[in-house]
Protein backbone atom coordinates (compact mmCIF):
# COMPACT_ATOMS: atom_id res chain seq x y z
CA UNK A 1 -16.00 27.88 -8.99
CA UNK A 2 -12.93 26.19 -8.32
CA UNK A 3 -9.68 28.44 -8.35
CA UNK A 4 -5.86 27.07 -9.13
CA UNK A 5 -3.86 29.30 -6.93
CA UNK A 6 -0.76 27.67 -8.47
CA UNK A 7 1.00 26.02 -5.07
CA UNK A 8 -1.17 22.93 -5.61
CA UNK A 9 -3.80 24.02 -3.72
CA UNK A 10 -7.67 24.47 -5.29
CA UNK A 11 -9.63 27.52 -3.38
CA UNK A 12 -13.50 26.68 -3.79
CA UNK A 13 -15.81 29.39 -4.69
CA UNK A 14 -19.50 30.05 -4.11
CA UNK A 15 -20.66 29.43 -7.78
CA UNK A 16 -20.59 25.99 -9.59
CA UNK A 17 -17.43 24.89 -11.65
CA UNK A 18 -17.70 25.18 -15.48
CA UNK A 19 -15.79 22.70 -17.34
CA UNK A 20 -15.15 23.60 -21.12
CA UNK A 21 -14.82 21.36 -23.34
CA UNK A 22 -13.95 22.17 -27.27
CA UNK A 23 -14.17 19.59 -29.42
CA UNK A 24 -13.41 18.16 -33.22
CA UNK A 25 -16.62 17.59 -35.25
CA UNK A 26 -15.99 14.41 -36.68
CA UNK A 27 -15.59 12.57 -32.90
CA UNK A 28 -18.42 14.47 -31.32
CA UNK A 29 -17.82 13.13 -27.79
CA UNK A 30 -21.00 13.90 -25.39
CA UNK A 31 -18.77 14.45 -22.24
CA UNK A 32 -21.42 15.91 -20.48
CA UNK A 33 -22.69 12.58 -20.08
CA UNK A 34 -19.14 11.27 -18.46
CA UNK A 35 -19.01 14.35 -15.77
CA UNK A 36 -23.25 13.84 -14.50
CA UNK A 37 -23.80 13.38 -10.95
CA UNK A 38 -19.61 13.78 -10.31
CA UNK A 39 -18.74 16.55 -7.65
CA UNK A 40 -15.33 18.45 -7.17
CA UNK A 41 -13.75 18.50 -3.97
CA UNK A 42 -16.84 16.44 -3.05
CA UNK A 43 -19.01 19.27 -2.51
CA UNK A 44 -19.28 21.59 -6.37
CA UNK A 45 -21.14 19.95 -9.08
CA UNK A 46 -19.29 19.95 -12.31
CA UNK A 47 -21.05 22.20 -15.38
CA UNK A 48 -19.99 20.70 -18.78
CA UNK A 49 -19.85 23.24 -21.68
CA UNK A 50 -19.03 21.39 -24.71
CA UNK A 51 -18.56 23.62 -27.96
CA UNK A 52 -15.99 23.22 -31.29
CA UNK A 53 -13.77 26.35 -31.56
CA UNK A 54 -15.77 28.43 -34.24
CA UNK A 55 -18.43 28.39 -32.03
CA UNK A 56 -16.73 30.23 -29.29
CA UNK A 57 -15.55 33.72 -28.53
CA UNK A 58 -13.21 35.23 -26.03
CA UNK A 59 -12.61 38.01 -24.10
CA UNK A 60 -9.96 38.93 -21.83
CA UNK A 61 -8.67 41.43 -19.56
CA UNK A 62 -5.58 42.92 -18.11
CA UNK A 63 -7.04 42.59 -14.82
CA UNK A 64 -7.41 38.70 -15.54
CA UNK A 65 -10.94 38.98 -15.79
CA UNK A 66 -12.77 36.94 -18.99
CA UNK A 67 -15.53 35.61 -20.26
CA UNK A 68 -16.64 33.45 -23.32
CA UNK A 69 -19.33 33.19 -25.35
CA UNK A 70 -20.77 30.03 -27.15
CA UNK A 71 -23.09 29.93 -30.16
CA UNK A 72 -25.57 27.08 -30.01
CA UNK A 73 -28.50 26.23 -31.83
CA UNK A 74 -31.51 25.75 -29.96
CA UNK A 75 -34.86 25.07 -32.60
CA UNK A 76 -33.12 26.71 -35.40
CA UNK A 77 -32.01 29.62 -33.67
CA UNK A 78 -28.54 30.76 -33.04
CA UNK A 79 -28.62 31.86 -29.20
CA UNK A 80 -25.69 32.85 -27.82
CA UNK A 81 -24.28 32.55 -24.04
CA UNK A 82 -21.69 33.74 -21.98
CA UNK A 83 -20.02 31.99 -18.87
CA UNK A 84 -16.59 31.80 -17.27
CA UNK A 85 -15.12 28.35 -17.11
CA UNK A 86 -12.68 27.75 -14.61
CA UNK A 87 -10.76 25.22 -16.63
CA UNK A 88 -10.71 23.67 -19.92
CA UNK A 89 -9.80 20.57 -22.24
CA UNK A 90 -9.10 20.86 -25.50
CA UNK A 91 -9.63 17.82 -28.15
CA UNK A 92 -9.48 20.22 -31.24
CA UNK A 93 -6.32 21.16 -33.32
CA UNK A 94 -6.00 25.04 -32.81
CA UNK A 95 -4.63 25.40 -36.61
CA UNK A 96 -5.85 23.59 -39.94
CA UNK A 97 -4.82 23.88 -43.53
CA UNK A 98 -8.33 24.64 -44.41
CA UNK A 99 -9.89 28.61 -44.44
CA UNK A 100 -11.18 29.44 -42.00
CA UNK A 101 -9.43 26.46 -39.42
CA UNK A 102 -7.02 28.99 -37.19
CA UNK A 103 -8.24 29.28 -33.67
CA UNK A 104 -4.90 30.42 -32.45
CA UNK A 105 -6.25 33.69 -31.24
CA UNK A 106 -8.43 31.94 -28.67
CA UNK A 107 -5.86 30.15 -27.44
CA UNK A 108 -3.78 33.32 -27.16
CA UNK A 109 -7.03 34.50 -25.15
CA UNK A 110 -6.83 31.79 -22.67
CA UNK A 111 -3.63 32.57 -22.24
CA UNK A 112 -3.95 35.76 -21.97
CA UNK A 113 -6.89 35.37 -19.39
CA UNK A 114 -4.65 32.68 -17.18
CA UNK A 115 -7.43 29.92 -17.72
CA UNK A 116 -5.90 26.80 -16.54
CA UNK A 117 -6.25 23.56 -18.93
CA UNK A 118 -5.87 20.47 -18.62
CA UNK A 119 -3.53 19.94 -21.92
CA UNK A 120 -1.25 22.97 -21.12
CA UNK A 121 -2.37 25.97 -23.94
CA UNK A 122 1.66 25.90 -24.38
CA UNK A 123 1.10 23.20 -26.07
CA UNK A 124 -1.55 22.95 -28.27
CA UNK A 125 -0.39 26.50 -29.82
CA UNK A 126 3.42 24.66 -30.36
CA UNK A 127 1.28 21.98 -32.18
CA UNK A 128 -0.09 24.27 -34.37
CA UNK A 129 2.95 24.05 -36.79
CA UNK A 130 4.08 20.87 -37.58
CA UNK A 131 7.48 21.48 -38.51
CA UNK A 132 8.28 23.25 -34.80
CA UNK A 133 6.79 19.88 -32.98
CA UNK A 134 9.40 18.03 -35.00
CA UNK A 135 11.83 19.93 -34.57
CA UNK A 136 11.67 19.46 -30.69
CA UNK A 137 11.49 15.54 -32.10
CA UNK A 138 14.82 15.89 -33.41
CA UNK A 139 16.12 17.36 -30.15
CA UNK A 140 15.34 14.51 -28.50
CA UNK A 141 16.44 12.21 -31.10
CA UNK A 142 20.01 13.83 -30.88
CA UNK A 143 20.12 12.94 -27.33
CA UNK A 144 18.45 9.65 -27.03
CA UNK A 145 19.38 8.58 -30.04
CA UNK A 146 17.73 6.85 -33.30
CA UNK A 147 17.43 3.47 -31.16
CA UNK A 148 15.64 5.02 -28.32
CA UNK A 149 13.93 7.39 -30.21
CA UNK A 150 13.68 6.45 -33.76
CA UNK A 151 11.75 9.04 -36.29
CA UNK A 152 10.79 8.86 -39.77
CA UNK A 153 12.82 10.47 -41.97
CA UNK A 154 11.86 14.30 -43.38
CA UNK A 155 13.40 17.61 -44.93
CA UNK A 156 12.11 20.75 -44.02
CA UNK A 157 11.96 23.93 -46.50
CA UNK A 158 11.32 27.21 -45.79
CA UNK A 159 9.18 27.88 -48.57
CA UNK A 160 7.93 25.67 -51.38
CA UNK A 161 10.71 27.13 -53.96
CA UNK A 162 13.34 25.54 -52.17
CA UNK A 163 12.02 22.53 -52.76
CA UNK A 164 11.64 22.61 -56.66
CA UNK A 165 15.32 22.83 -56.88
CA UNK A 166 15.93 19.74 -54.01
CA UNK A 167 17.37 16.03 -54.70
């Protein structure tokens, strides 16, 4: 395992790095396949664990201890497996429109367990409402500027009866 302690410094373990990787269906990436053969810090071999959010579980402790599960089928048969990755990437939006599309609560869990990723879990849970990732837009548009940083133009309503009665 490879440890972040935080001052830019990696402390290597005795077991081998896990790399997590969830993913969106429809671009099913194999990036397993980009990682083979490639060592960390020259000397670890790199682990890929590549799973979409609804097929993972998390666990975390106080204590900063953790683990997650991952349900895979193997011949038709849901098996289930547990590991600790010490970092992950995430290429899946936390929060749909759709039931059953809001895997906020394991990025609260990774936060939670103080699992380093690469896209910071900040983030991808701000990016799970649209309207709060525009907002920062507009920030920056009020202090660049619409010809530095132009944006398209929107309203935003608190709830969908305020916008029956809008021009």
């Amino acid at each position: 395992m490879i440890h972040y302690r935080g001052d830019g410094k990696f402390v290597p373990f005795l077991r081998l790095p896990h790399l997590l990787f969830p993913v969106v269906p429809y671009s099913y990436v194999i990036r397993a396949k980009c990682f083979r053969g490639k060592k960390v810090l020259g000397d670890y071999d790199i682990k890929v664990e590549q799973a979409e959010f609804s097929e993972l579980n998390l666990v975390a402790h106080a204590d900063g201890t953790y683990a997650v599960d991952m349900q895979v089928l193997r011949n038709g048969t849901k098996v289930v497996r547990s590991f600790r990755p010490d970092f992950v990437l995430i290429r899946q939006h936390a929060f749909g429109m759709a039931e059953n599309e809001d895997f906020r609560h394991l990025i609260i869990g990774m936060q939670y367990a103080g699992l380093p990723s690469i896209n910071s879990l900040e983030s991808i849970y701000n990016f799970c409402d649209k309207p709060w990732v525009f907002a920062q837009m507009v920030a920056i548009y009020k202090t660049l500027g619409g010809d530095k940083f132009p944006l398209i133009e929107q309203t935003y309503y608190p709830n969908h009866k305020e916008m029956v009665g809008a021009k």
